[in-house]
C-alpha atoms as a PDB file:
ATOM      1  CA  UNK A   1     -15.294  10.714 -16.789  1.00  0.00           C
ATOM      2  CA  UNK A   2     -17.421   8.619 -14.694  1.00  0.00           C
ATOM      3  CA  UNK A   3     -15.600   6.935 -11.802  1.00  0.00           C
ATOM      4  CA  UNK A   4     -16.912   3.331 -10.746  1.00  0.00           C
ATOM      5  CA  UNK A   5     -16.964   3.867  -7.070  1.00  0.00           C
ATOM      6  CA  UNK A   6     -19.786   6.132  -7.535  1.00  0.00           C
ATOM      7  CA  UNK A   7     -22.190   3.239  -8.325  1.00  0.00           C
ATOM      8  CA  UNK A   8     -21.601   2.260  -4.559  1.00  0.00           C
ATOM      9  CA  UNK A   9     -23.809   3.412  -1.888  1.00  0.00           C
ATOM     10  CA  UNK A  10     -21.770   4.867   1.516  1.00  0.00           C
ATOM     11  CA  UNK A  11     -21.600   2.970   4.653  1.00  0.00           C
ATOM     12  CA  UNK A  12     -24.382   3.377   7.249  1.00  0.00           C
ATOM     13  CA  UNK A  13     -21.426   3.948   9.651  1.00  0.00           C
ATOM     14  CA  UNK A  14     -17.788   4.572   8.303  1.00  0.00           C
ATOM     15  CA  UNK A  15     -15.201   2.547  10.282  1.00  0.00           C
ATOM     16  CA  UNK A  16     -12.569   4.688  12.419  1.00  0.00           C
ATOM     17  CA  UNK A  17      -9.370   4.517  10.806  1.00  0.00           C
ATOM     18  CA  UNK A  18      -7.124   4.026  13.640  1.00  0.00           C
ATOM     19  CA  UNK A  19      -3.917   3.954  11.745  1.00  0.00           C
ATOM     20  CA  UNK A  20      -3.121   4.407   7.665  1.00  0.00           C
ATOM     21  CA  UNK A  21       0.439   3.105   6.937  1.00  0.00           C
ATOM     22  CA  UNK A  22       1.977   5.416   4.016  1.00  0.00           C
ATOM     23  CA  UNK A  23       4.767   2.639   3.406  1.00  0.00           C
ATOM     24  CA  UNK A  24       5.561   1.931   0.176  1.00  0.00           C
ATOM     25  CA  UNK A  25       4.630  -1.759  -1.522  1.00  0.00           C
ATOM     26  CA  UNK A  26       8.072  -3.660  -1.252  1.00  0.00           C
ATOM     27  CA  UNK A  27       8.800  -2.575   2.574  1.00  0.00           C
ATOM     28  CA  UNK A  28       7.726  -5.173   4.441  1.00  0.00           C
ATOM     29  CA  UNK A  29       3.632  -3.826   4.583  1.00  0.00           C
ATOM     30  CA  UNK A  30       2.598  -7.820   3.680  1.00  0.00           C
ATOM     31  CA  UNK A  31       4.434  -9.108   6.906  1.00  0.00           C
ATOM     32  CA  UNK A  32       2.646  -6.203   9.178  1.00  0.00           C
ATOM     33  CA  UNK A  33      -0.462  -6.811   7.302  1.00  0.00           C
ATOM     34  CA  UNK A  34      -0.613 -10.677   8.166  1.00  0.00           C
ATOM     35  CA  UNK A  35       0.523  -9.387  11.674  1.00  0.00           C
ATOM     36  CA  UNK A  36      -2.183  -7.228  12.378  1.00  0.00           C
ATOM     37  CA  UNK A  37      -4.521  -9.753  11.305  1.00  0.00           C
ATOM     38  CA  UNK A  38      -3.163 -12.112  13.574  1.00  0.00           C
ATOM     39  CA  UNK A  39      -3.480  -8.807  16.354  1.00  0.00           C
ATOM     40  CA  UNK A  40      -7.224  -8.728  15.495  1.00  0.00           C
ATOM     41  CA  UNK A  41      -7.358  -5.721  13.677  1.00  0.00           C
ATOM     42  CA  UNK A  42      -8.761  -5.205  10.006  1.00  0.00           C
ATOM     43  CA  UNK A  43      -5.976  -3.928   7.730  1.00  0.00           C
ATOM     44  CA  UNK A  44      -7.077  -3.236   4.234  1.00  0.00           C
ATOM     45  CA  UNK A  45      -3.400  -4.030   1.879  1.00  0.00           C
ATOM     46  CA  UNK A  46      -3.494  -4.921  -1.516  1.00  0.00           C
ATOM     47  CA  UNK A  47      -4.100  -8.584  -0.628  1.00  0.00           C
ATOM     48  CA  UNK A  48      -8.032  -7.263   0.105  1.00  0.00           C
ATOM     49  CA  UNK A  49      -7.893  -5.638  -4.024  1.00  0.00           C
ATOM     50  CA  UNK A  50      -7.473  -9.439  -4.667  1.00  0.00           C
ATOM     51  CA  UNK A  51      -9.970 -10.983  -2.118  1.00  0.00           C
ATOM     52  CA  UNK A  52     -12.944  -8.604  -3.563  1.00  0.00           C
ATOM     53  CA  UNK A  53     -12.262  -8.724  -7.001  1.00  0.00           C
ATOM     54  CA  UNK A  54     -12.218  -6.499  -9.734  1.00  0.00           C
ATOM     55  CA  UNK A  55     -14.615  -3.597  -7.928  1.00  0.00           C
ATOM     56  CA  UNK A  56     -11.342  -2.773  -5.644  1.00  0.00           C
ATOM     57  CA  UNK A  57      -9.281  -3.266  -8.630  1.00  0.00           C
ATOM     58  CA  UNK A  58     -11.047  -0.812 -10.114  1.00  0.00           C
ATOM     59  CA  UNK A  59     -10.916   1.623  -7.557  1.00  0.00           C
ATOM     60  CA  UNK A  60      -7.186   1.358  -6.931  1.00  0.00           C
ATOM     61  CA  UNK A  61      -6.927   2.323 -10.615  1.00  0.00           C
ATOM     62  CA  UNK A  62      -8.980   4.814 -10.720  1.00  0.00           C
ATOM     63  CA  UNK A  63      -8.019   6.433  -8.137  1.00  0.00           C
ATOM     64  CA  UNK A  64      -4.493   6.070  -8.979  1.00  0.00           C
ATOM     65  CA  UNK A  65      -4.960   7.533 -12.506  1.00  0.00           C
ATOM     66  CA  UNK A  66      -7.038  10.878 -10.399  1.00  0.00           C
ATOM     67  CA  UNK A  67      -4.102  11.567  -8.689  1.00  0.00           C
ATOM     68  CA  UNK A  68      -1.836  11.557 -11.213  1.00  0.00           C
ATOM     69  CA  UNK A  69      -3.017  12.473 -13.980  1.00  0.00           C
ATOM     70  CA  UNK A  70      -6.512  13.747 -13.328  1.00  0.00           C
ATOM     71  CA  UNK A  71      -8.129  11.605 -15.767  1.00  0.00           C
ATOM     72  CA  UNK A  72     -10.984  11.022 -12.974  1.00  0.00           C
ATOM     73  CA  UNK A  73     -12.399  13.085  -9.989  1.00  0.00           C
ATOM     74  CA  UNK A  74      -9.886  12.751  -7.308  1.00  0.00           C
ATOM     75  CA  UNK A  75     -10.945  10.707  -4.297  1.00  0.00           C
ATOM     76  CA  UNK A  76     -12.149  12.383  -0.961  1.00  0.00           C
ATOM     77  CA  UNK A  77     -13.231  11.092   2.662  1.00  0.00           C
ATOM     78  CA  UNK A  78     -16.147   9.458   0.908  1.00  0.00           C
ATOM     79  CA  UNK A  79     -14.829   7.737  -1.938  1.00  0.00           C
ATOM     80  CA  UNK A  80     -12.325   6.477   0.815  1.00  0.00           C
ATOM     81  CA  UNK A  81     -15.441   5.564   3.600  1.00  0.00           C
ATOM     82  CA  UNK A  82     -16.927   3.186   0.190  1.00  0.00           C
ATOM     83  CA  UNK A  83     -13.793   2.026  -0.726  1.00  0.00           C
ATOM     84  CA  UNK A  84     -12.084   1.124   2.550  1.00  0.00           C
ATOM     85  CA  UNK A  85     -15.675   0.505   4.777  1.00  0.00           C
ATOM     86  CA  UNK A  86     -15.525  -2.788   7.160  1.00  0.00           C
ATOM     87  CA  UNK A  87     -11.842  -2.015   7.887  1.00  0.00           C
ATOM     88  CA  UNK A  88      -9.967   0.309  10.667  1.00  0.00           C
ATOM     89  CA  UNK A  89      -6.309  -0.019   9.043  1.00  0.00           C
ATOM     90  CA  UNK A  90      -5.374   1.207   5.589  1.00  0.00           C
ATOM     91  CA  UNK A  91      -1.848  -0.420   4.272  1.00  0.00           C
ATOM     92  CA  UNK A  92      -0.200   0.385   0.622  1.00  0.00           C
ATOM     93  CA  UNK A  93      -2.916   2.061  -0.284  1.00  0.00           C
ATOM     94  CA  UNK A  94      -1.565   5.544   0.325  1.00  0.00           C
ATOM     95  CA  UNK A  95       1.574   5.260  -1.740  1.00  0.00           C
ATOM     96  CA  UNK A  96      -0.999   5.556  -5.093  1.00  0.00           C
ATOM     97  CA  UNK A  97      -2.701   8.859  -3.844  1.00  0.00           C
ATOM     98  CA  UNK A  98      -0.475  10.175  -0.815  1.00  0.00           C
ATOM     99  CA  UNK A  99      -2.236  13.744  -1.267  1.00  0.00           C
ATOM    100  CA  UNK A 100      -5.817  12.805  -1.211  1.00  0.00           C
ATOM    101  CA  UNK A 101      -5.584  10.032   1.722  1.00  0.00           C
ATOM    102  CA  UNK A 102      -3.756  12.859   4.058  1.00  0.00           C
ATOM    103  CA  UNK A 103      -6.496  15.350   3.207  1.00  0.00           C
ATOM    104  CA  UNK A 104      -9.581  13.245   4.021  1.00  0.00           C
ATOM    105  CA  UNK A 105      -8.073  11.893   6.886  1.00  0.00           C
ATOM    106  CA  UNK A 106      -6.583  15.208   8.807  1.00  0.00           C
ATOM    107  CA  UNK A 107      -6.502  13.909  12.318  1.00  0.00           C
ATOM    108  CA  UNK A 108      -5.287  10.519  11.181  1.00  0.00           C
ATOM    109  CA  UNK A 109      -2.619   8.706  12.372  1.00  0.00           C
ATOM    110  CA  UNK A 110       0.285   7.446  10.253  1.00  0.00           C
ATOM    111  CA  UNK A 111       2.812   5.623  10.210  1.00  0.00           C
ATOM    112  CA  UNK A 112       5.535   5.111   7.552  1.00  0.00           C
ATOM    113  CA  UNK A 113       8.475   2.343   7.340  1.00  0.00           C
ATOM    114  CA  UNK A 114      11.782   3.462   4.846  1.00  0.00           C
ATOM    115  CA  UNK A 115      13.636   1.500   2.880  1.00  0.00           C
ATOM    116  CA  UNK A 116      16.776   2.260   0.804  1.00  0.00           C
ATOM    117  CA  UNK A 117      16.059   3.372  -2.318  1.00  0.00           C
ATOM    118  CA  UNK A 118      18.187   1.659  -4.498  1.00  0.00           C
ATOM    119  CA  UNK A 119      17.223  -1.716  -2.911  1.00  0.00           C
ATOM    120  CA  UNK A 120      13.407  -0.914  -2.983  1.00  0.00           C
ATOM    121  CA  UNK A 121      13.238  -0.340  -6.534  1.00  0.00           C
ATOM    122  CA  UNK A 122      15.341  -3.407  -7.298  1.00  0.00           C
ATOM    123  CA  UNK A 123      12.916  -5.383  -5.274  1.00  0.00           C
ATOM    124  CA  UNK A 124      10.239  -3.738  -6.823  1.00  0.00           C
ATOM    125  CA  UNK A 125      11.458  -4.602 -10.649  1.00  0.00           C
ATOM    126  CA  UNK A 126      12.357  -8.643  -9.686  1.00  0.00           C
ATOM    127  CA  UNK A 127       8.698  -8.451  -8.431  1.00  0.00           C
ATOM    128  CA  UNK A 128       5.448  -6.022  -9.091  1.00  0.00           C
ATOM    129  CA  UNK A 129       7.656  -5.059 -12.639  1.00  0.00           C
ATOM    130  CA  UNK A 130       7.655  -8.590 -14.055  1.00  0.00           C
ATOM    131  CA  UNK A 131       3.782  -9.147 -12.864  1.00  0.00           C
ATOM    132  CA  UNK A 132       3.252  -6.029 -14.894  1.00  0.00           C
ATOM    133  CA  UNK A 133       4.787  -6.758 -17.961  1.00  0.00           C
ATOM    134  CA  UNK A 134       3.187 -10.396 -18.138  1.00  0.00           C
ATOM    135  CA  UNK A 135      -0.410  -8.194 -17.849  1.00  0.00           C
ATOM    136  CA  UNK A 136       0.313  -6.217 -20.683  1.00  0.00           C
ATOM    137  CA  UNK A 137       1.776  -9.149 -22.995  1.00  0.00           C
ATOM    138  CA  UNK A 138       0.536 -12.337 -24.505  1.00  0.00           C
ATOM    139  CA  UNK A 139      -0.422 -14.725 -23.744  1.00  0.00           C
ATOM    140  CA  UNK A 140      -1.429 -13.281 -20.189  1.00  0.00           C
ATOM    141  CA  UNK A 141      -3.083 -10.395 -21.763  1.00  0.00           C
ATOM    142  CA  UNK A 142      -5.616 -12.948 -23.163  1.00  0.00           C
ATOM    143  CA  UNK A 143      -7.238 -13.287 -19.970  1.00  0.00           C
ATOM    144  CA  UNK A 144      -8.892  -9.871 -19.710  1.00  0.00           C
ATOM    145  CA  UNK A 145     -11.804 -11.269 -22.286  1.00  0.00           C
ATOM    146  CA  UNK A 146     -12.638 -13.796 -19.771  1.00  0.00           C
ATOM    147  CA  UNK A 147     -12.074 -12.775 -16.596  1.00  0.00           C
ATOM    148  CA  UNK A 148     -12.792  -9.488 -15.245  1.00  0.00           C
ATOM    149  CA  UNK A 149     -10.117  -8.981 -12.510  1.00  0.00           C
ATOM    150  CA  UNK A 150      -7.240  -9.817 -14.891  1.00  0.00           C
ATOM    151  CA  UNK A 151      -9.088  -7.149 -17.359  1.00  0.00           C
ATOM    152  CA  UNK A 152      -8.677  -4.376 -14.482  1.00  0.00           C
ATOM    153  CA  UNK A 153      -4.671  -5.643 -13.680  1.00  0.00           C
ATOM    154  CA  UNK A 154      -4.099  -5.590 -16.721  1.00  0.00           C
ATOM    155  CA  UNK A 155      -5.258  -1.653 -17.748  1.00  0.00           C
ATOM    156  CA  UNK A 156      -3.530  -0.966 -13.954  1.00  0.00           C
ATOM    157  CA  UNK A 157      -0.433  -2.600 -14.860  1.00  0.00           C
ATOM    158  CA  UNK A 158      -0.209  -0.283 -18.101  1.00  0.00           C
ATOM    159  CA  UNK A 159      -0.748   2.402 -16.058  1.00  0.00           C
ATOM    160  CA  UNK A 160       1.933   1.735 -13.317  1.00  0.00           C
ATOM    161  CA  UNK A 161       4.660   1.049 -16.024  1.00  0.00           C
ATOM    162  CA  UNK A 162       3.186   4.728 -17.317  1.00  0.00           C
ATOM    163  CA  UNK A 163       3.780   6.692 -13.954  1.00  0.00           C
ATOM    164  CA  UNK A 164       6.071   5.057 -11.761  1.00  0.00           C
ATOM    165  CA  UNK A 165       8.432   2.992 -14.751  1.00  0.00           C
ATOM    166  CA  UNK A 166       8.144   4.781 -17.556  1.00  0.00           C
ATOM    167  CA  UNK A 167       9.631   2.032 -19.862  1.00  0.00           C
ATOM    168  CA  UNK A 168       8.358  -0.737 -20.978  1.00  0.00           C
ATOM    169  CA  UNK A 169      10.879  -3.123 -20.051  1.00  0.00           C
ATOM    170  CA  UNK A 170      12.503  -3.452 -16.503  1.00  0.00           C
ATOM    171  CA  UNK A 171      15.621  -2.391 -17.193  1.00  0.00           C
ATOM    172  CA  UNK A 172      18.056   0.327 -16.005  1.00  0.00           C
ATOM    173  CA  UNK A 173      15.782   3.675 -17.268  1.00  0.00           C
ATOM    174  CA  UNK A 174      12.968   1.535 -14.942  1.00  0.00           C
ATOM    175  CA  UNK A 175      15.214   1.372 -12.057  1.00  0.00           C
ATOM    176  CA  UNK A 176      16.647   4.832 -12.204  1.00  0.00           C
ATOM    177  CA  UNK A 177      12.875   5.941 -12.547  1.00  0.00           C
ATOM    178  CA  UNK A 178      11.924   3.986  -9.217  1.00  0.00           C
ATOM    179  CA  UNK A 179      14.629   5.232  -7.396  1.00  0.00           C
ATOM    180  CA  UNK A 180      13.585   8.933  -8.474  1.00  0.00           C
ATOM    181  CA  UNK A 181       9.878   8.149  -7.602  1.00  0.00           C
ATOM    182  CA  UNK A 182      10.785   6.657  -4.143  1.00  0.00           C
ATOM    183  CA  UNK A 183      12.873   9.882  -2.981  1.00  0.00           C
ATOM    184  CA  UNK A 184      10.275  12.388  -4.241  1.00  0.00           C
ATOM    185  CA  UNK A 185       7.439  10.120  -2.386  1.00  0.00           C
ATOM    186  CA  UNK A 186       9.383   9.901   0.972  1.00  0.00           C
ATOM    187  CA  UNK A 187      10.379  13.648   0.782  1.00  0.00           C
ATOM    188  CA  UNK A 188       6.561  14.318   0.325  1.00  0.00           C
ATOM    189  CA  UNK A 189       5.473  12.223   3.220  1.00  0.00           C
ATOM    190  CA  UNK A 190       7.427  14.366   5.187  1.00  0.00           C
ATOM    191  CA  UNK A 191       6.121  17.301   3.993  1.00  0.00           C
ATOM    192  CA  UNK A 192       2.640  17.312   4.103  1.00  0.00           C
ATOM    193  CA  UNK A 193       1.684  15.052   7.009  1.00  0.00           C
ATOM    194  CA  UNK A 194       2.576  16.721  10.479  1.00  0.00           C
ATOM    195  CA  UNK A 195       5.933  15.451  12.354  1.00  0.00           C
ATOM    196  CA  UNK A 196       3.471  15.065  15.158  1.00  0.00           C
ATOM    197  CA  UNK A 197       0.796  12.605  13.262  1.00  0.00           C
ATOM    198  CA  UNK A 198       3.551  10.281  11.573  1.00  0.00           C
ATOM    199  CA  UNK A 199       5.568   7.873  13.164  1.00  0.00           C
ATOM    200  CA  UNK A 200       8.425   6.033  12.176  1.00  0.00           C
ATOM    201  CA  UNK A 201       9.994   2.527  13.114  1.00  0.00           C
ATOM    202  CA  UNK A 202      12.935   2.000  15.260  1.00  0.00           C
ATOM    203  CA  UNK A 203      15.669  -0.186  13.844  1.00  0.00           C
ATOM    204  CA  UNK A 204      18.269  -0.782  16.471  1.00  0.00           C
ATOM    205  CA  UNK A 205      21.997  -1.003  15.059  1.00  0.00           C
ATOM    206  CA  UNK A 206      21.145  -0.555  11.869  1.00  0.00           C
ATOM    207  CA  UNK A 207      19.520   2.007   9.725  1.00  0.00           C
ATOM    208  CA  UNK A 208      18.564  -0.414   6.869  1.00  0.00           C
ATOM    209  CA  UNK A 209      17.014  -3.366   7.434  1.00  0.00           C
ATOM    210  CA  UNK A 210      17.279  -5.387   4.365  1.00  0.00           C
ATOM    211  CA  UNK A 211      17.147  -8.682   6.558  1.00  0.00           C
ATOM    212  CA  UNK A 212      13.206  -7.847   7.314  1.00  0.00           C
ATOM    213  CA  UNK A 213      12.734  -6.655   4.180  1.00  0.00           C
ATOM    214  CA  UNK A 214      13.718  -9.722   2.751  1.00  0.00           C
ATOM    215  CA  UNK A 215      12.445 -12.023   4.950  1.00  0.00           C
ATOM    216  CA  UNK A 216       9.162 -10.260   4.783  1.00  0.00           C
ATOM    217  CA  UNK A 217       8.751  -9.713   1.259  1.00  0.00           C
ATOM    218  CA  UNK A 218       9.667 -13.387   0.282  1.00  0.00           C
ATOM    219  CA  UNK A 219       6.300 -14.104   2.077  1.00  0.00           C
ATOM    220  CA  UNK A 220       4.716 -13.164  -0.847  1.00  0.00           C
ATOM    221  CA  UNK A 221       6.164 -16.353  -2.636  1.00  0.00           C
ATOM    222  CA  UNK A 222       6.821 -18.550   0.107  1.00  0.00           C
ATOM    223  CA  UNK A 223       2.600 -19.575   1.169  1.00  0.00           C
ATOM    224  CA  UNK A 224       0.638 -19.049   3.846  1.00  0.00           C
ATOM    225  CA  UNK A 225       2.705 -21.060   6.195  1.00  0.00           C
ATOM    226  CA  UNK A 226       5.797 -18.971   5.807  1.00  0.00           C
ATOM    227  CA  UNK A 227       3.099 -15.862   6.049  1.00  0.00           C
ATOM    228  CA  UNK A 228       2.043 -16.732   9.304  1.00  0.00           C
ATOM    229  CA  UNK A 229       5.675 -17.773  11.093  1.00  0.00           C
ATOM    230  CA  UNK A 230       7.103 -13.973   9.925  1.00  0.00           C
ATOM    231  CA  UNK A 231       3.905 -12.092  11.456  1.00  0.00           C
ATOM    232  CA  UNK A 232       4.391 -14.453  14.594  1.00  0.00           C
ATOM    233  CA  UNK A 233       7.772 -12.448  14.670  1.00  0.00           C
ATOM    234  CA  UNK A 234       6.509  -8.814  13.665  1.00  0.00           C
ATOM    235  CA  UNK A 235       3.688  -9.437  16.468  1.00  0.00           C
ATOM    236  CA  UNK A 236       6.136  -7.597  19.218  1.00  0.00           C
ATOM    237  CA  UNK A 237       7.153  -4.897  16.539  1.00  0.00           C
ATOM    238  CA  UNK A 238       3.888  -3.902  15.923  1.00  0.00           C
ATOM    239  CA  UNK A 239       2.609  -3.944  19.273  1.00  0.00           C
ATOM    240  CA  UNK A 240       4.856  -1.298  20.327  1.00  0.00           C
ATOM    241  CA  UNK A 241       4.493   0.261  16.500  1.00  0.00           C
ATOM    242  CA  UNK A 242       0.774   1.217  17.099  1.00  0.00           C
ATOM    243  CA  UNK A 243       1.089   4.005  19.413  1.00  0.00           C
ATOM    244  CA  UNK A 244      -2.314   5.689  18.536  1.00  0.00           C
ATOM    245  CA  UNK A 245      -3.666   2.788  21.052  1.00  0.00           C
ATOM    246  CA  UNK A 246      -3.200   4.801  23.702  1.00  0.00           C
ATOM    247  CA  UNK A 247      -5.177   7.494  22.488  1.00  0.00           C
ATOM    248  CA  UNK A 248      -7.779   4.836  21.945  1.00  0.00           C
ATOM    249  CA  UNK A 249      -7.797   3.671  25.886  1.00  0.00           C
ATOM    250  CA  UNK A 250      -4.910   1.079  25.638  1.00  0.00           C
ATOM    251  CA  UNK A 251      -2.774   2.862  27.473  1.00  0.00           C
ATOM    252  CA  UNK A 252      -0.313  -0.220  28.232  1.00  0.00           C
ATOM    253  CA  UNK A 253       0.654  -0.152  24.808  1.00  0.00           C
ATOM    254  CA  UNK A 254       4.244   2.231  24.568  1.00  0.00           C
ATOM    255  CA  UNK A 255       4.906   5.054  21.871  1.00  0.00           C
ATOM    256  CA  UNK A 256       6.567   3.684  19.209  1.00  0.00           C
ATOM    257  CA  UNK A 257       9.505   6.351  19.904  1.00  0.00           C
END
């Protein structure tokens, strides 16, 4: 089956990735996305899928639906160089094709932040699972013959309730399902990407941090004001999170362990 990235032409010159967080949606990645923005970096998250419209959409699909169920070519270093060009951080991204983003990018630098499973896939269902329910019913299903973004949502919602869900309501089968999909994710992470390339974050006291989770996930509801005061606060984490800068001549900035 054709794939729609292949109607775009490759970068002149691919931007260095310089760090490609594998943390799942629901684990804070919004807060260190708006924080990295504010650090002057260029961190692609699913807020950029929205900014550029249904093109991204459609490669997030896509790509999504190669890696797990082969109904397209999977993605490779330069489906990623198209997709992800003009930006040196990749956030969420991963969790949708974990195998293919470690493979094109085998000197890469990761990082990955944890969150309780249980938790993560409530948050997930009083969230992304509503959003993809009112995608796939009326009267919100309406919009996909007039706008073409909402058309692409709306065939990527059915297909994230397909993998990840499997139900089609967001009940306890959907949690149970999460929780499964979560585990087995992590447990891969840690199995293909070497202990050496990924790092982790350090949570003193405390070896869930539902606090930042929930302060930085509410961000997502709470505006851009409320955006900006919690990456003011995960400035300092993330400047001693982003220990490939010393491999990149900013040698002031510590290891993250």
């Amino acid at each position: 089956m054709s794939r729609h990235i292949d109607r775009f032409p490759a970068p002149a010159e691919p931007e260095h990735k310089k760090l490609i967080v594998l943390s799942a949606p629901r684990t804070g990645t919004l807060g260190l996305y708006h924080a990295l923005q504010i650090l002057g970096f260029k961190p692609y998250h699913m807020a950029e899928v929205l900014t550029n419209g249904a093109d991204h959409a459609r490669f997030l699909s896509e790509g999504v639906q190669a890696s797990t169920e082969g109904t397209f070519q999977p993605y490779g270093r330069a489906e990623f160089d198209k997709w992800f060009a003009g930006y040196d951080i990749v956030v969420e991204m991963p969790f949708f094709m974990l195998t293919e983003v470690v493979q094109a990018y085998p000197d890469g630098k990761f990082l990955l932040m944890e969150r309780d499973p249980d938790k993560w896939a409530t948050s997930w269902l009083n969230t992304i699972g509503p959003l993809t329910l009112k995608f796939t019913r009326f009267p919100t299903n309406l919009l996909k013959y007039f706008d073409p973004l909402s058309r692409v949502f709306g065939d990527f919602s059915v297909v994230i309730r397909r993998i990840y869900l499997q139900s089609d309501e967001n009940g306890p089968e959907a949690h149970h399902n999460l929780v499964e999909h979560y585990k087995k994710y992590i447990a891969k992470v840690k199995a293909i990407v070497p202990p050496q390339q990924l790092k982790g974050t350090e949570w003193p006291g405390r070896n869930k941090p539902e606090e930042f989770f929930k302060i930085s996930n509410d961000a997502l509801s709470g505006g851009k004001s409320k955006a900006l005061i919690l990456a003011s606060v995960l400035a300092p984490l993330v400047a001693v999170g982003i220990w490939y800068a010393k491999a990149d001549g900013a040698k002031w900035l510590p290891k993250i362990f």
